[in-house]
PDB file of N, CA and C in Angstrom:
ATOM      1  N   UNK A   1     -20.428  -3.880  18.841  1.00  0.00           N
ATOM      2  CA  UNK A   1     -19.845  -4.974  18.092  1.00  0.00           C
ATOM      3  C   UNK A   1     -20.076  -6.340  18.744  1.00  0.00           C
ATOM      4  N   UNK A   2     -20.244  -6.695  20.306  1.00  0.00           N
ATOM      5  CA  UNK A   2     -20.590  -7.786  20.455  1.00  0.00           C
ATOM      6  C   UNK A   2     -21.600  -8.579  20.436  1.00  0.00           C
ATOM      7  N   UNK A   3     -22.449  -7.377  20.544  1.00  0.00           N
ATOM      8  CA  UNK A   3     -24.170  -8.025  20.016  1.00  0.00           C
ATOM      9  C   UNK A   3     -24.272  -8.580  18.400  1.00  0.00           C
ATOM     10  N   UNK A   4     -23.375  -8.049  17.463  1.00  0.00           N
ATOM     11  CA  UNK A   4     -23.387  -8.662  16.034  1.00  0.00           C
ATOM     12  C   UNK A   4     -22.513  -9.970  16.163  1.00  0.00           C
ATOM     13  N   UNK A   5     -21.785 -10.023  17.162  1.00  0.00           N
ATOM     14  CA  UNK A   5     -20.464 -11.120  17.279  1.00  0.00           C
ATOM     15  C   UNK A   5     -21.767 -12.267  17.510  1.00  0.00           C
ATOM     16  N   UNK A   6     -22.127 -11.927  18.957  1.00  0.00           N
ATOM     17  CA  UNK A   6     -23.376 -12.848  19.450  1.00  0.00           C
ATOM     18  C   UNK A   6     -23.895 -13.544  18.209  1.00  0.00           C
ATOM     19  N   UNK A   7     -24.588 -12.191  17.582  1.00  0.00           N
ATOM     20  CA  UNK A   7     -25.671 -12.789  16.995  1.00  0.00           C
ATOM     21  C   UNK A   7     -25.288 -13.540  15.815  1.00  0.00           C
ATOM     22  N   UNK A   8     -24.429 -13.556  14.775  1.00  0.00           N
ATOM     23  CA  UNK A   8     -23.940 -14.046  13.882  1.00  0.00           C
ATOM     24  C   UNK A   8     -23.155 -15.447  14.486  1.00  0.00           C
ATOM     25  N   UNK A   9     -22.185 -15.845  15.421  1.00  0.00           N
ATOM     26  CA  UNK A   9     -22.213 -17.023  16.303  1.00  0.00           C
ATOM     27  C   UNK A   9     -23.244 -17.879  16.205  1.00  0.00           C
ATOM     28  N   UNK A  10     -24.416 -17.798  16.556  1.00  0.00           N
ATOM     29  CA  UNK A  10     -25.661 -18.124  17.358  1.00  0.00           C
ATOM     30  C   UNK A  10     -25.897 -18.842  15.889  1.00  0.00           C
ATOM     31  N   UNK A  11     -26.178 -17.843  14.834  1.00  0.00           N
ATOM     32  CA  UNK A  11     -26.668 -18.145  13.348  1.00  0.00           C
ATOM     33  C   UNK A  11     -25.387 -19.138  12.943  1.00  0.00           C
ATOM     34  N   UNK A  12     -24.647 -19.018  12.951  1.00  0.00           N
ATOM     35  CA  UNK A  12     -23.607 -19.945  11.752  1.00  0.00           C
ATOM     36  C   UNK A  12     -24.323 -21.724  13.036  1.00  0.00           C
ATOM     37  N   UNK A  13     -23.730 -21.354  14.422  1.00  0.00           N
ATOM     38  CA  UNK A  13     -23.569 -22.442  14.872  1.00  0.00           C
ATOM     39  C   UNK A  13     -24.603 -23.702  14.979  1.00  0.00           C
ATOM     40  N   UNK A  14     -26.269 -22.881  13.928  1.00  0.00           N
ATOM     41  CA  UNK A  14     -27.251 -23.291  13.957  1.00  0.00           C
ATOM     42  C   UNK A  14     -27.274 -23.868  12.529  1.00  0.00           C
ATOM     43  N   UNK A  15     -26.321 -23.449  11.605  1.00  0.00           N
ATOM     44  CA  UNK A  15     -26.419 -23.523  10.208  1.00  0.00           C
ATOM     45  C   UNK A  15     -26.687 -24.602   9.708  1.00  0.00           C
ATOM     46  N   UNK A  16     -26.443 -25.934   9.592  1.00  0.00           N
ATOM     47  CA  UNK A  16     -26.832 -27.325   9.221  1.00  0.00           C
ATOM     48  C   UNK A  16     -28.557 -27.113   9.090  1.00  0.00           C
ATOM     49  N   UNK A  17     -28.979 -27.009  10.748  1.00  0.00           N
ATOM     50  CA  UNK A  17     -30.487 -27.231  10.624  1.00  0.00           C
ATOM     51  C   UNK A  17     -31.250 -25.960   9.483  1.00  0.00           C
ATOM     52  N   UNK A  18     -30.649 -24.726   9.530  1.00  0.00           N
ATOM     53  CA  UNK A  18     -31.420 -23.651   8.644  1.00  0.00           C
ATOM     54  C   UNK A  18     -31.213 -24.023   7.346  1.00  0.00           C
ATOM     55  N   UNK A  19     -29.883 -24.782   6.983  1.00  0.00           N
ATOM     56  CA  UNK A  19     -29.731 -25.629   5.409  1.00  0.00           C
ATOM     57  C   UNK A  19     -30.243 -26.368   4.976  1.00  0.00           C
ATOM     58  N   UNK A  20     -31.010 -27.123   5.798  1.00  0.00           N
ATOM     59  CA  UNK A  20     -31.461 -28.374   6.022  1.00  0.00           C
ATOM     60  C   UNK A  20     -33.030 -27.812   5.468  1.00  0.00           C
ATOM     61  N   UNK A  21     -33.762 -27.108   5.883  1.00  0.00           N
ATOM     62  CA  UNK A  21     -34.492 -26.512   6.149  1.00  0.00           C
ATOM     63  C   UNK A  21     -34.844 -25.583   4.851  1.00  0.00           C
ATOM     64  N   UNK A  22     -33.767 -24.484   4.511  1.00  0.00           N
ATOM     65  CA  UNK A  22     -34.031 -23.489   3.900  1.00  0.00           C
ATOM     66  C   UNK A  22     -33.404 -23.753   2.244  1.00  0.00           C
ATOM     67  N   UNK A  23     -32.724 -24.811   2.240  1.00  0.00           N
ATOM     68  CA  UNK A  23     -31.969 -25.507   0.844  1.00  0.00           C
ATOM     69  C   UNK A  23     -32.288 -27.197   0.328  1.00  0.00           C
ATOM     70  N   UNK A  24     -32.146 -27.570   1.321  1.00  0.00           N
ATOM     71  CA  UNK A  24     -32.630 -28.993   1.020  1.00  0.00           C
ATOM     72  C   UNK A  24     -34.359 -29.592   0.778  1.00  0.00           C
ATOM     73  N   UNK A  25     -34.762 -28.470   1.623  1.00  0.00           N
ATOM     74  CA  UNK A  25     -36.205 -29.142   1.783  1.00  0.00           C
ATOM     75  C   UNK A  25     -36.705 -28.545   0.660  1.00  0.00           C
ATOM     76  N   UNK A  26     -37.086 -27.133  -0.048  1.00  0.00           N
ATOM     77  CA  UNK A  26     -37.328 -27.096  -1.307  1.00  0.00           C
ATOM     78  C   UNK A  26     -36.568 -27.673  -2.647  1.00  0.00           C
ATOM     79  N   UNK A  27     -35.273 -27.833  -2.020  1.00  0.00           N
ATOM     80  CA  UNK A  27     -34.683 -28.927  -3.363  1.00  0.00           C
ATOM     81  C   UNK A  27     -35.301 -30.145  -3.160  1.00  0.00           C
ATOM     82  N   UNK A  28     -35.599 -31.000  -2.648  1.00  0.00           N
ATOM     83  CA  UNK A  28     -36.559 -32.097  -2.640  1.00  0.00           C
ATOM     84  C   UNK A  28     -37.824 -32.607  -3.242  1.00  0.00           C
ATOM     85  N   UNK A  29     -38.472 -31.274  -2.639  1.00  0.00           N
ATOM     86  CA  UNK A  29     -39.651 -31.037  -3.199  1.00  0.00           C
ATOM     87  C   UNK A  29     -39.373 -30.521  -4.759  1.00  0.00           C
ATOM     88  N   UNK A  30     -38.914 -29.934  -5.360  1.00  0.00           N
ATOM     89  CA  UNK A  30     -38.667 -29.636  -6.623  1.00  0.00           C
ATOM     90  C   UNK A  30     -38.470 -31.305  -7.493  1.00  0.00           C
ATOM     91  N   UNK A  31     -37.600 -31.904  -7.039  1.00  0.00           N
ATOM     92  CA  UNK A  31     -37.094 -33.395  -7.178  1.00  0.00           C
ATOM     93  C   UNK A  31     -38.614 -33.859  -7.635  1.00  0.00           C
ATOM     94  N   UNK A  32     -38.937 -33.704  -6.255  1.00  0.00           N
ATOM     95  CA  UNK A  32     -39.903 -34.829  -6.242  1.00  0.00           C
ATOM     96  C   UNK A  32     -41.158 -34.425  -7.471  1.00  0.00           C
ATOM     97  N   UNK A  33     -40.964 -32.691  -7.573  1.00  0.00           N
ATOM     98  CA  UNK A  33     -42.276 -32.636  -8.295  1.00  0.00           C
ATOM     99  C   UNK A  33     -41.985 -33.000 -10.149  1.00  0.00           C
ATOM    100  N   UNK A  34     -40.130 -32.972 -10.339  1.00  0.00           N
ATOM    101  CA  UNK A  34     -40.075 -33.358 -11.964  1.00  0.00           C
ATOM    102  C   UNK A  34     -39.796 -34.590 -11.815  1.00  0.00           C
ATOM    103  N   UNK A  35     -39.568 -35.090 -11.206  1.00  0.00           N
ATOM    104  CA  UNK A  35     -39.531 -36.333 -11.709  1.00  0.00           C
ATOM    105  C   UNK A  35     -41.251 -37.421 -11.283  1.00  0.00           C
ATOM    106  N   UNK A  36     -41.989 -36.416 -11.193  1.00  0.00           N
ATOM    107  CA  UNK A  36     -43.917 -37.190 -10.781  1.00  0.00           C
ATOM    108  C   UNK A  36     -43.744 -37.717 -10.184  1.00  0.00           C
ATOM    109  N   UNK A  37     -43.619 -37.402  -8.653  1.00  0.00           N
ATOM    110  CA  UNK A  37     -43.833 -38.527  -7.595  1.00  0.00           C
ATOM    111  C   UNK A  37     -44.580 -37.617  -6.983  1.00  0.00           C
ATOM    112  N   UNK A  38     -45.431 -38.406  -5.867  1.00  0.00           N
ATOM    113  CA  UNK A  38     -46.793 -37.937  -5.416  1.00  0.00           C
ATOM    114  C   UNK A  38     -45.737 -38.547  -4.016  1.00  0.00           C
ATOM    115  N   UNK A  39     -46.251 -37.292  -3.148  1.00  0.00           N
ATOM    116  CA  UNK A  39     -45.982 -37.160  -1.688  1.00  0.00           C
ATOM    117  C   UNK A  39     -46.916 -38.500  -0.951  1.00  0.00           C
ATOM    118  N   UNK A  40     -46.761 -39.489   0.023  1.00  0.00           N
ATOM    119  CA  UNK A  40     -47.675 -40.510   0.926  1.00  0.00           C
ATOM    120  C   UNK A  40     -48.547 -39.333   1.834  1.00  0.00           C
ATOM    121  N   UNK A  41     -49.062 -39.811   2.048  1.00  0.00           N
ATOM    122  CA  UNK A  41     -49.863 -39.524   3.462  1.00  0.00           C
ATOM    123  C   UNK A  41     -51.022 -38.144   2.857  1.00  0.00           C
ATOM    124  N   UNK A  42     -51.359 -37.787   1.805  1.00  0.00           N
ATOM    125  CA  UNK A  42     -51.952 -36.389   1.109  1.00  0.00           C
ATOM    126  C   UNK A  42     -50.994 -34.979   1.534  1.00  0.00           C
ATOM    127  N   UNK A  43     -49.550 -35.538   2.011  1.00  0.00           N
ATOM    128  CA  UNK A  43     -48.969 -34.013   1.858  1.00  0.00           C
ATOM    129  C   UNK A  43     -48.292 -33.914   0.618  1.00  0.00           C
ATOM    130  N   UNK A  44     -48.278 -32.206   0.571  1.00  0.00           N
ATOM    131  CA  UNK A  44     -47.568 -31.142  -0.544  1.00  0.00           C
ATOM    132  C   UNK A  44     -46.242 -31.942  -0.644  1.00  0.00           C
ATOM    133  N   UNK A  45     -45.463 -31.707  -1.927  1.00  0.00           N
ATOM    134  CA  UNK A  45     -43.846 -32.450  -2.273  1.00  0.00           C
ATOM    135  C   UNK A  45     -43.561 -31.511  -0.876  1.00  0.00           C
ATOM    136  N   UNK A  46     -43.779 -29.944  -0.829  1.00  0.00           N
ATOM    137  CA  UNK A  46     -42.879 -29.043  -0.345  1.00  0.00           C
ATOM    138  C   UNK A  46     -42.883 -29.741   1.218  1.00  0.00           C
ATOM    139  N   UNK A  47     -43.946 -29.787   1.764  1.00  0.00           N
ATOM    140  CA  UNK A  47     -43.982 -30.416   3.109  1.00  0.00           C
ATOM    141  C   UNK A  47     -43.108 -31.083   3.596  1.00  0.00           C
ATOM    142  N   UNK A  48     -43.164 -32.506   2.547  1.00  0.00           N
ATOM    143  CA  UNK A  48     -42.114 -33.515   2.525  1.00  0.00           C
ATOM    144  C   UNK A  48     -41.233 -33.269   2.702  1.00  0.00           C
ATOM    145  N   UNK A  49     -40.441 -32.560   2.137  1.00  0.00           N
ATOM    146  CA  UNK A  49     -39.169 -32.115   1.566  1.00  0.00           C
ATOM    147  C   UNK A  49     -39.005 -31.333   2.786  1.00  0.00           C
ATOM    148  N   UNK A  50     -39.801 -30.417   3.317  1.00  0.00           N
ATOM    149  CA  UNK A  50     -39.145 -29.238   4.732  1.00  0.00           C
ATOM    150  C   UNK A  50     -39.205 -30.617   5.802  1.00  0.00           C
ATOM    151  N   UNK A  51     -40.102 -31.607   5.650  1.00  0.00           N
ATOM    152  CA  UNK A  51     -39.570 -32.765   6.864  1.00  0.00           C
ATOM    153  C   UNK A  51     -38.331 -33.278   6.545  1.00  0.00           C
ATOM    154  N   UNK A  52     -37.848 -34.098   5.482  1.00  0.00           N
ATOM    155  CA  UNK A  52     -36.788 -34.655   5.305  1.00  0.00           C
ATOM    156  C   UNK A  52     -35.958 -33.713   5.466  1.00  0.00           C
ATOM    157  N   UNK A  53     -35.866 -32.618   4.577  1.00  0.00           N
ATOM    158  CA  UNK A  53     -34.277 -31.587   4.618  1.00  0.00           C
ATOM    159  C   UNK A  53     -33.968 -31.666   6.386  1.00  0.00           C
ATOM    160  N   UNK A  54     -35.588 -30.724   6.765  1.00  0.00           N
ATOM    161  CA  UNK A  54     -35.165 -30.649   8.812  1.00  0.00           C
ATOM    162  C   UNK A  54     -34.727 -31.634   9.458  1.00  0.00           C
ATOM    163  N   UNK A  55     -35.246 -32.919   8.663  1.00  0.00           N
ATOM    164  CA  UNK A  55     -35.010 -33.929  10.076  1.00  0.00           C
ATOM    165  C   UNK A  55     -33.182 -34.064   9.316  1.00  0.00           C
ATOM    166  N   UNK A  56     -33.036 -34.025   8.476  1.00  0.00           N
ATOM    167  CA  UNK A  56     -31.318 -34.383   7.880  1.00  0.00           C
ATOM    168  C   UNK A  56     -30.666 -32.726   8.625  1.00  0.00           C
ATOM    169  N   UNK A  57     -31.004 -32.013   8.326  1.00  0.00           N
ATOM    170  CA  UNK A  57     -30.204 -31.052   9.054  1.00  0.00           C
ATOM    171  C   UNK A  57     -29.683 -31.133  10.511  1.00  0.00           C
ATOM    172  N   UNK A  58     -30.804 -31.344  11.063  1.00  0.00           N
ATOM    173  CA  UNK A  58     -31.137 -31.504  12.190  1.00  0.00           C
ATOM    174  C   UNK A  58     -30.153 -32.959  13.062  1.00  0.00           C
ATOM    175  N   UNK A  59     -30.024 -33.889  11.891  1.00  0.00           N
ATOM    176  CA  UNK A  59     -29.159 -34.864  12.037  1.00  0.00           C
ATOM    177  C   UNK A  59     -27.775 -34.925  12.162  1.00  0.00           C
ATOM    178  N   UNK A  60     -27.461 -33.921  11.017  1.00  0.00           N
ATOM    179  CA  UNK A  60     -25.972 -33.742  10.760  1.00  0.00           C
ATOM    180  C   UNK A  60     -25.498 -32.085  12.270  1.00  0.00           C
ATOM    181  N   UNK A  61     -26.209 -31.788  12.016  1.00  0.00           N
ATOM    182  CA  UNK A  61     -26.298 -30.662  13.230  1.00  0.00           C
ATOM    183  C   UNK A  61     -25.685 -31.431  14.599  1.00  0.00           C
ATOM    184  N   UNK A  62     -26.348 -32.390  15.182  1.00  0.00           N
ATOM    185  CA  UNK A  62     -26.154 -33.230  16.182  1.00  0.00           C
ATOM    186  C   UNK A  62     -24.648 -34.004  16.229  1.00  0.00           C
ATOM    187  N   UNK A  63     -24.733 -34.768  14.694  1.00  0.00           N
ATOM    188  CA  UNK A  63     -23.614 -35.737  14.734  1.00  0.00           C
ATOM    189  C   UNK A  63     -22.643 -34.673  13.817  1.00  0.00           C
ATOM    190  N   UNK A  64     -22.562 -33.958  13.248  1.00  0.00           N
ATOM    191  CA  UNK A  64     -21.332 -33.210  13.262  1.00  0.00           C
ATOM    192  C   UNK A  64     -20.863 -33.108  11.575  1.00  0.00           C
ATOM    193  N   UNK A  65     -21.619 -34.190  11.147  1.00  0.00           N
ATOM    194  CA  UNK A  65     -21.541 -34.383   9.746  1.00  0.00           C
ATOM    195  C   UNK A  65     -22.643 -34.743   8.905  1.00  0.00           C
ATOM    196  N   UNK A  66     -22.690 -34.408   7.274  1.00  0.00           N
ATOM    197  CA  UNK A  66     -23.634 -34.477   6.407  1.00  0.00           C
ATOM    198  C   UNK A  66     -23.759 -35.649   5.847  1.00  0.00           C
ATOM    199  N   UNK A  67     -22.399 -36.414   6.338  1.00  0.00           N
ATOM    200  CA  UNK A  67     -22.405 -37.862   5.432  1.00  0.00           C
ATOM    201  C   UNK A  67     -22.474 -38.560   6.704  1.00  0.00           C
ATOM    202  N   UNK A  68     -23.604 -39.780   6.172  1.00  0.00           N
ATOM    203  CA  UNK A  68     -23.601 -40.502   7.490  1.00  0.00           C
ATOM    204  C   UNK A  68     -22.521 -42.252   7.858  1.00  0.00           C
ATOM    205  N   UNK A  69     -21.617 -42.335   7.041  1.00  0.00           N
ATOM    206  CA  UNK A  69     -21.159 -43.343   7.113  1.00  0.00           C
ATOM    207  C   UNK A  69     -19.294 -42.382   7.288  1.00  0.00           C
ATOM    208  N   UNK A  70     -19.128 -42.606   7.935  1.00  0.00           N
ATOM    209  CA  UNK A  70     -17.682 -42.273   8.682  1.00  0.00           C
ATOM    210  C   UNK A  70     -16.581 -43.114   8.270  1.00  0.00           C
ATOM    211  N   UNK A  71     -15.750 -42.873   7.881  1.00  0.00           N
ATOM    212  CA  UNK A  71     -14.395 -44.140   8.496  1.00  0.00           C
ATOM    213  C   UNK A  71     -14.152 -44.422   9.582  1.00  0.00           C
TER     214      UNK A  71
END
């Protein structure tokens, strides 16, 4: 039982960045592909979208929250 304790710990306490990642970045790219916008630089919407979601996960992961303006 403590190796599942471990391992499920490890996973939640990582969760922002895998959301970030595994929910946001193809919702983006979806965004981006109905409403016709063309990705800069010759990358895929999906690309885009796994950079932005990661780097926002990855953000809120750090600072603790998804919204970036606080009271």
């Amino acid at each position: 039982m403590p190796v599942i304790e471990f391992i499920v710990k490890n996973i939640l306490h990582f969760m922002p960045i895998i959301f970030g990642f595994a929910f946001f970045g193809p919702l983006f790219a979806q965004i981006m592909d109905g409403l016709g916008w063309v990705s800069p630089l010759g990358l895929s919407t999906l690309t885009l979208g796994l950079i932005i979601g990661g780097a926002w996960g990855i953000f809120a992961f750090f600072r603790g929250s998804w919204i970036w303006a606080r009271p």
